[in-house]
N, C-alpha and C. Protein backbone atom coordinates (compact mmCIF):
# COMPACT_ATOMS: atom_id res chain seq x y z
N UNK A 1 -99.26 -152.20 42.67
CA UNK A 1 -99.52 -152.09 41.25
C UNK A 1 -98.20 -151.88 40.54
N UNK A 2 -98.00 -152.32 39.51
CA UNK A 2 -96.86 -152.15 38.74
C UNK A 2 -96.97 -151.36 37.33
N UNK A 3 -96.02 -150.93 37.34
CA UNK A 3 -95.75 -150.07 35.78
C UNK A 3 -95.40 -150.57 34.69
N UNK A 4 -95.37 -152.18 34.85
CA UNK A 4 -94.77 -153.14 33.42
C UNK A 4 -96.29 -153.29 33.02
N UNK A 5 -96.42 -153.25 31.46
CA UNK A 5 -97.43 -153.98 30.90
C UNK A 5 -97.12 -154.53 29.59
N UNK A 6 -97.38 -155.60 29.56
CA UNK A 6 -96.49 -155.99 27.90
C UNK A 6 -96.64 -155.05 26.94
N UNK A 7 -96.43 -155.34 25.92
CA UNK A 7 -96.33 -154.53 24.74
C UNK A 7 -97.66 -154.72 24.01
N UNK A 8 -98.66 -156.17 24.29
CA UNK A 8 -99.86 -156.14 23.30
C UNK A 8 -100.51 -155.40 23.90
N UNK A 9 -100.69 -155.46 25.34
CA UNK A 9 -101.31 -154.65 26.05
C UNK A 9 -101.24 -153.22 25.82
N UNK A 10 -100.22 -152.39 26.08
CA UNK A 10 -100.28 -151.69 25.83
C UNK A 10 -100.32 -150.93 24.19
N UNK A 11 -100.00 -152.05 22.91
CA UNK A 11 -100.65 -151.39 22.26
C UNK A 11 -102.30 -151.78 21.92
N UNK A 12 -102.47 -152.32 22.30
CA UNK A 12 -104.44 -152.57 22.62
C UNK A 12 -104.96 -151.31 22.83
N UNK A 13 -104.44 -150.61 23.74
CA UNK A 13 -105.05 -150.02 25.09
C UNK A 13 -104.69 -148.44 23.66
N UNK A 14 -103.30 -148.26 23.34
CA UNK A 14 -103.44 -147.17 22.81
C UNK A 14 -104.48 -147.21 21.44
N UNK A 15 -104.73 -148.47 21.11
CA UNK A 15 -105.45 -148.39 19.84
C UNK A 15 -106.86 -148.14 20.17
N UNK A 16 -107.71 -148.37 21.38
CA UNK A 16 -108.65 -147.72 21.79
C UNK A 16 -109.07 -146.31 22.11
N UNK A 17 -107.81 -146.43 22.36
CA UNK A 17 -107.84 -144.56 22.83
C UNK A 17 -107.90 -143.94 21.45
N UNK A 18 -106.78 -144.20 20.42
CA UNK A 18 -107.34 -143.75 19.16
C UNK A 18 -108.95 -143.61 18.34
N UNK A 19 -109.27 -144.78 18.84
CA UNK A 19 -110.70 -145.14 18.21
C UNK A 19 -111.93 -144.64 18.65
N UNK A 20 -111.69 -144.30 20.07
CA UNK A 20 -112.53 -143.48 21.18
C UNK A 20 -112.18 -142.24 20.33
N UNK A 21 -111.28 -141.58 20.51
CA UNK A 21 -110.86 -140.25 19.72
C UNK A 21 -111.57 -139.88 18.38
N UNK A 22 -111.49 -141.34 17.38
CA UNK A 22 -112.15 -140.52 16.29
C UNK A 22 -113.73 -140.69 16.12
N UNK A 23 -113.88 -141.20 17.19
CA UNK A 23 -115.24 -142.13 17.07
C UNK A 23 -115.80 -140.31 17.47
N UNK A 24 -115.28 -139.82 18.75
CA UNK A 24 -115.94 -138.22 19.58
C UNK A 24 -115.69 -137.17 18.60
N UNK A 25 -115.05 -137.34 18.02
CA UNK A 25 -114.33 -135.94 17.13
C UNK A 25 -115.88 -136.14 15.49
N UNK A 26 -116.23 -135.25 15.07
CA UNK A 26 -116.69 -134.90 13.67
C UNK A 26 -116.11 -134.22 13.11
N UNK A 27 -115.10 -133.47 13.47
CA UNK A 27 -114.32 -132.79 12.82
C UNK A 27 -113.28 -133.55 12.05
N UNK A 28 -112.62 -132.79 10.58
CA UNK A 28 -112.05 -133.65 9.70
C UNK A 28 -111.53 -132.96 8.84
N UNK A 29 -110.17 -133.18 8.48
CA UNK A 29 -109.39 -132.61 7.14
C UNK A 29 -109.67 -133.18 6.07
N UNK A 30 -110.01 -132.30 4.99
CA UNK A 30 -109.81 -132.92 3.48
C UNK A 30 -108.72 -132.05 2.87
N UNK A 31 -107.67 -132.77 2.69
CA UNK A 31 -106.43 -132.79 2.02
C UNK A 31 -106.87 -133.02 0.13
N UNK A 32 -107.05 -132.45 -0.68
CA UNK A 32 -107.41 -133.49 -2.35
C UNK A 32 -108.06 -133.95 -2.05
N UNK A 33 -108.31 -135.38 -2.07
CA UNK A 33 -109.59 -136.49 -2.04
C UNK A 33 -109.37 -137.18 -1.33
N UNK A 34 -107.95 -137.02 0.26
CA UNK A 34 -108.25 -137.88 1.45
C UNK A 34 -109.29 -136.83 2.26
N UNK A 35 -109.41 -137.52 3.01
CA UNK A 35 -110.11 -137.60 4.70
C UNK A 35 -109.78 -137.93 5.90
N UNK A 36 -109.02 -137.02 6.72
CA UNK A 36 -108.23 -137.88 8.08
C UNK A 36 -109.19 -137.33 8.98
N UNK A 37 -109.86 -137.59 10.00
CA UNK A 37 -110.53 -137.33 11.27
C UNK A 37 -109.57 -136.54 12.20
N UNK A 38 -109.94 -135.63 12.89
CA UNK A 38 -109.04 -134.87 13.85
C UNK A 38 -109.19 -135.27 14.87
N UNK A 39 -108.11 -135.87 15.58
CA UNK A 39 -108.11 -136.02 17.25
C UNK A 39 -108.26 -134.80 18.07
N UNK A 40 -107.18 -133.95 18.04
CA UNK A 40 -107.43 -132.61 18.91
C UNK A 40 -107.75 -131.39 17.86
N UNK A 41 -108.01 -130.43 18.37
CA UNK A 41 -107.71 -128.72 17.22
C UNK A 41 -107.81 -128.07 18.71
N UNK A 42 -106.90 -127.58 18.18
CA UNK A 42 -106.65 -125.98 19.28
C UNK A 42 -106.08 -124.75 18.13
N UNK A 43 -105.93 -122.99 18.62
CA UNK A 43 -105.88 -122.11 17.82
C UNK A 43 -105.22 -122.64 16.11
N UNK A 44 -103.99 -122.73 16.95
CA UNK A 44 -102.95 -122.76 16.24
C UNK A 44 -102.60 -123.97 15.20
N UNK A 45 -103.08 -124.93 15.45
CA UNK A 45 -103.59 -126.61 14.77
C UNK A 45 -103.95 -127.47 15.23
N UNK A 46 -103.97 -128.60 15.01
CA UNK A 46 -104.25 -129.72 15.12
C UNK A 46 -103.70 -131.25 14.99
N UNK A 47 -103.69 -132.34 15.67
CA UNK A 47 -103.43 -133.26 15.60
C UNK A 47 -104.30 -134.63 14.90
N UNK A 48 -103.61 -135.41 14.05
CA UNK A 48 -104.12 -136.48 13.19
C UNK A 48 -103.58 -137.66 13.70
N UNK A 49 -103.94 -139.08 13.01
CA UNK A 49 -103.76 -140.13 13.97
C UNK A 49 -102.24 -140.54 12.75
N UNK A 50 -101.25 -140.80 13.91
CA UNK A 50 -99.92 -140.79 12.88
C UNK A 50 -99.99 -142.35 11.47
N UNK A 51 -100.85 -142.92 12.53
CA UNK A 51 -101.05 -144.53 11.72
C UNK A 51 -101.79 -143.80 10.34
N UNK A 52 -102.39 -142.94 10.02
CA UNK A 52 -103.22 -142.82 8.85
C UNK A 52 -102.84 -141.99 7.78
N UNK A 53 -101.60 -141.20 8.58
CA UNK A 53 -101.21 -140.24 7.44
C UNK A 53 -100.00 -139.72 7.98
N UNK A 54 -98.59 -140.31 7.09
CA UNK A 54 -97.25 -139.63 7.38
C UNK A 54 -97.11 -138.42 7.41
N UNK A 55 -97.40 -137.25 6.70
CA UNK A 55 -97.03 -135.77 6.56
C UNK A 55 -98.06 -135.64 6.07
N UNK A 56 -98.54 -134.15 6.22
CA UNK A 56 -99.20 -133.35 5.70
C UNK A 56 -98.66 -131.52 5.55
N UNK A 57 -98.74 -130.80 4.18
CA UNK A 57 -98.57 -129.92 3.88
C UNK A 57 -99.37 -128.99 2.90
N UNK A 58 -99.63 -127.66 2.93
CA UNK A 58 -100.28 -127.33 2.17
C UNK A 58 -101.70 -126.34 2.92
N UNK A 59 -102.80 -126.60 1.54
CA UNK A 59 -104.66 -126.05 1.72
C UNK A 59 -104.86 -126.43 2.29
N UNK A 60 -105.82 -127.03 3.16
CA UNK A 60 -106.77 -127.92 3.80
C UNK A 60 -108.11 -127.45 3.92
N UNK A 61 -109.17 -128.00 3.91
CA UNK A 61 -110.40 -127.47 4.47
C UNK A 61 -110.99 -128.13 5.55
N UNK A 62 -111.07 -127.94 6.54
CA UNK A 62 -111.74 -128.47 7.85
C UNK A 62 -113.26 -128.16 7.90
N UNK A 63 -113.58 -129.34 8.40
CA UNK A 63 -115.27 -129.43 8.14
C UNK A 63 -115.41 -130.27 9.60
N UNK A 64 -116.74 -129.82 10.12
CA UNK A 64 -117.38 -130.57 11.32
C UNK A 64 -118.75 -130.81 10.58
N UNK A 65 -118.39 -132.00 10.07
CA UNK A 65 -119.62 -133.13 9.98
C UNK A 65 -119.35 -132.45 8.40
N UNK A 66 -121.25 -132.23 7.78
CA UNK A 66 -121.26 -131.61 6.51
C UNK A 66 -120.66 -130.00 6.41
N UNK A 67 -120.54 -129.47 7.66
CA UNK A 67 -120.39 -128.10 7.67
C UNK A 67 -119.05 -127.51 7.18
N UNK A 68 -118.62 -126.89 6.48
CA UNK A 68 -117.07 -126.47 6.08
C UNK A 68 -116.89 -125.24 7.19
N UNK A 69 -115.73 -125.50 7.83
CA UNK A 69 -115.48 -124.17 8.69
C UNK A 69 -114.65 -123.34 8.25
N UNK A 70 -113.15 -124.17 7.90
CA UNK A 70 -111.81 -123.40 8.03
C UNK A 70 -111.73 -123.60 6.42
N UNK A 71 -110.80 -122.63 6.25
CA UNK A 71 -109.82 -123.15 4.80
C UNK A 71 -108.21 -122.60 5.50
N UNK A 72 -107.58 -123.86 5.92
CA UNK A 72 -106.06 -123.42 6.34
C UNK A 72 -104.89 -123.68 5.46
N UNK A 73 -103.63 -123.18 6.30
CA UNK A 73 -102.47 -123.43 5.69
C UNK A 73 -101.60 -124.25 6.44
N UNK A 74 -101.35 -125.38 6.03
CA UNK A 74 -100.51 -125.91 6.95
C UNK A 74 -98.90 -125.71 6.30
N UNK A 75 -98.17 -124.93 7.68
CA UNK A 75 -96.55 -124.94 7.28
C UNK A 75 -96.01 -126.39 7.90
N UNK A 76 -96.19 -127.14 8.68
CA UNK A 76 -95.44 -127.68 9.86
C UNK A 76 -96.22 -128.78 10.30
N UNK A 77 -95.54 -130.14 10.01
CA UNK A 77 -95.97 -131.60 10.61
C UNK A 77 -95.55 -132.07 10.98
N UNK A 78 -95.60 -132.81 12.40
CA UNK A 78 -94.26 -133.69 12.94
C UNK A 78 -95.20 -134.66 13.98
N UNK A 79 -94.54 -135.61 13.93
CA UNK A 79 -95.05 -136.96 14.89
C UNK A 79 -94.65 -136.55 16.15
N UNK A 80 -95.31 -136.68 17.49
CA UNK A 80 -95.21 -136.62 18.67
C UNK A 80 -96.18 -137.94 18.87
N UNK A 81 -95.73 -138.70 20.14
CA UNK A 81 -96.40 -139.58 20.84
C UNK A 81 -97.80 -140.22 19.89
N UNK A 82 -97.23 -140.75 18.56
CA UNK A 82 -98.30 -141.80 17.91
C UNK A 82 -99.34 -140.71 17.13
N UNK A 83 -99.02 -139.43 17.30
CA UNK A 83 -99.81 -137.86 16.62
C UNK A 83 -99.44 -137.42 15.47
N UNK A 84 -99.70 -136.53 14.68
CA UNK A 84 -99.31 -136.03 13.93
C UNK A 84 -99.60 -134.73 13.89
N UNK A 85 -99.02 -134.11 14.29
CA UNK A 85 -99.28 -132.67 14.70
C UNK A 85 -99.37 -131.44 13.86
N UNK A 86 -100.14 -131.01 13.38
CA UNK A 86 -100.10 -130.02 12.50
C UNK A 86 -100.12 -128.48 12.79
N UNK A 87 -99.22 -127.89 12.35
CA UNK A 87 -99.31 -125.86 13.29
C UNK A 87 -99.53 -125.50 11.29
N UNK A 88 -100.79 -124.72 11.98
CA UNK A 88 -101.63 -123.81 11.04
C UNK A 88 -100.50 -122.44 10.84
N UNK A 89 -100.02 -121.63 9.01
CA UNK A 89 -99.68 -120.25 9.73
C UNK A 89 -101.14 -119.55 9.63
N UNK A 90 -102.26 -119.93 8.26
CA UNK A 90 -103.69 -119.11 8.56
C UNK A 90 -104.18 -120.54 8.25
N UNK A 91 -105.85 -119.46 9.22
CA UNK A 91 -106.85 -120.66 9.12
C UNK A 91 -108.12 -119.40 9.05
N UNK A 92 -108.47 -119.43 7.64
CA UNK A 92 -109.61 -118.65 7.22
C UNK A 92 -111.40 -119.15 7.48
N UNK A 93 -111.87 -118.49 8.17
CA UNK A 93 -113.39 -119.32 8.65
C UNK A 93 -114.00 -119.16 7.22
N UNK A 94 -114.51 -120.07 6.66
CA UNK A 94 -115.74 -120.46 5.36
C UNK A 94 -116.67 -119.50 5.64
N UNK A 95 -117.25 -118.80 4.49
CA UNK A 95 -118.18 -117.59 4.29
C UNK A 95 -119.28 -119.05 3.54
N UNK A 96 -120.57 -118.48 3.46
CA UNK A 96 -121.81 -118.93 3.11
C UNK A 96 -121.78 -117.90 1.69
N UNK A 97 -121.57 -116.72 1.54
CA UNK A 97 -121.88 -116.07 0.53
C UNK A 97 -119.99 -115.75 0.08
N UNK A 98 -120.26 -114.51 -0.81
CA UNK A 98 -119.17 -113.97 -1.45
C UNK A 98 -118.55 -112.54 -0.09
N UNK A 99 -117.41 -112.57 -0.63
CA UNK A 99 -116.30 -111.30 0.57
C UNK A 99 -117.29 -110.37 -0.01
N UNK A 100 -116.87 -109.62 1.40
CA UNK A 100 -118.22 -107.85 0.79
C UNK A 100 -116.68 -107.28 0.61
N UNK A 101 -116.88 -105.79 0.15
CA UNK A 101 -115.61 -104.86 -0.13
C UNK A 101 -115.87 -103.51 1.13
N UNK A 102 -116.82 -103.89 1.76
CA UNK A 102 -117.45 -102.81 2.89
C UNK A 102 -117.61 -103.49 4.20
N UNK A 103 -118.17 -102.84 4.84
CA UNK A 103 -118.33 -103.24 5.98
C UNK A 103 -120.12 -102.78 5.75
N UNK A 104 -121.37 -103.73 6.16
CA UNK A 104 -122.36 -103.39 6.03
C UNK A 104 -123.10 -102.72 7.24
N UNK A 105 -123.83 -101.89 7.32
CA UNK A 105 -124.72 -101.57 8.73
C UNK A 105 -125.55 -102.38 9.24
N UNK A 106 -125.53 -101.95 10.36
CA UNK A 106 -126.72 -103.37 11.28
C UNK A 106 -128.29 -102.57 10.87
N UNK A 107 -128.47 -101.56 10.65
CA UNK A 107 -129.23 -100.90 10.69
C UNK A 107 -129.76 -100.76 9.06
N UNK A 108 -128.88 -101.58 8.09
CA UNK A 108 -129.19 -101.06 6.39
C UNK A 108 -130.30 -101.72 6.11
N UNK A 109 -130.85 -101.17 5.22
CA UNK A 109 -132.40 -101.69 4.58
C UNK A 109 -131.81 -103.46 3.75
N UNK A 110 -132.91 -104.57 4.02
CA UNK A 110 -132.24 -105.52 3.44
C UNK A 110 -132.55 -105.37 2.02
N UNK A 111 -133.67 -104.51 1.36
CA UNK A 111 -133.94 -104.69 0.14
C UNK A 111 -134.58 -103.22 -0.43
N UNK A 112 -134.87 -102.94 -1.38
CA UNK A 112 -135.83 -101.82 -1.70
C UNK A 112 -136.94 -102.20 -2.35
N UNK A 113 -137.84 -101.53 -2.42
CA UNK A 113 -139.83 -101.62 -2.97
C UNK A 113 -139.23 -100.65 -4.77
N UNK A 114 -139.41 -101.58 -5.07
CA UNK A 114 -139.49 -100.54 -6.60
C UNK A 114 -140.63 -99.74 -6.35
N UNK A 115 -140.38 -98.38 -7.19
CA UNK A 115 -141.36 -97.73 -7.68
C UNK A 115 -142.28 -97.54 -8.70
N UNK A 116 -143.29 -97.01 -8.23
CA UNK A 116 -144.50 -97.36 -8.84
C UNK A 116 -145.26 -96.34 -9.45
């Protein structure tokens, strides 16, 4: 077996692997009013497909599918191997309601009975 493969070939082969990638992934940055699909996320960030978006800096909100998860910060973007690599410094998980100023009990009443 040999280690030469032309160049269409091999970029064929990486453009599948991309497409496989975003096809598995639901997860997704909205930057303003783009949309890039995430190839990888691990703690610290994540990687984008370099063909779709030169740099990224700034808010972001990460969403899997309709669901909003994160609201991050991206300091740091750089191309590695056809990637675009993004290192988070925060990545805040999305609340459903408003911040409490307490910490609530597991044990607190959810409501009260007016009186009568």
């Amino acid at each position: 077996m040999t280690d030469y493969l032309p160049d269409e070939v091999r970029a064929g082969l990486e453009e599948a692997r991309k497409r496989e990638m975003r096809r598995r992934s639901r997860l997704c940055v909205h930057a303003d009013d783009d949309v890039y699909p995430i190839l990888r996320f691990w703690d610290t960030g994540f990687a984008l497909d370099a063909d779709q978006v030169e740099h990224l800096r700034g808010l972001v909100d990460i969403y899997d599918g309709p669901r909003h998860l994160y609201q991050s910060l991206i300091v740091a973007s750089g191309v590695e191997g056809g990637e675009l690599i993004c290192t988070m410094k925060r990545s805040t998980e999305a609340r459903e309601g408003p911040a409490l100023d307490y910490a609530r009990d597991d044990d607190a009443p959810k409501g009260y009975l007016p009186r009568t």
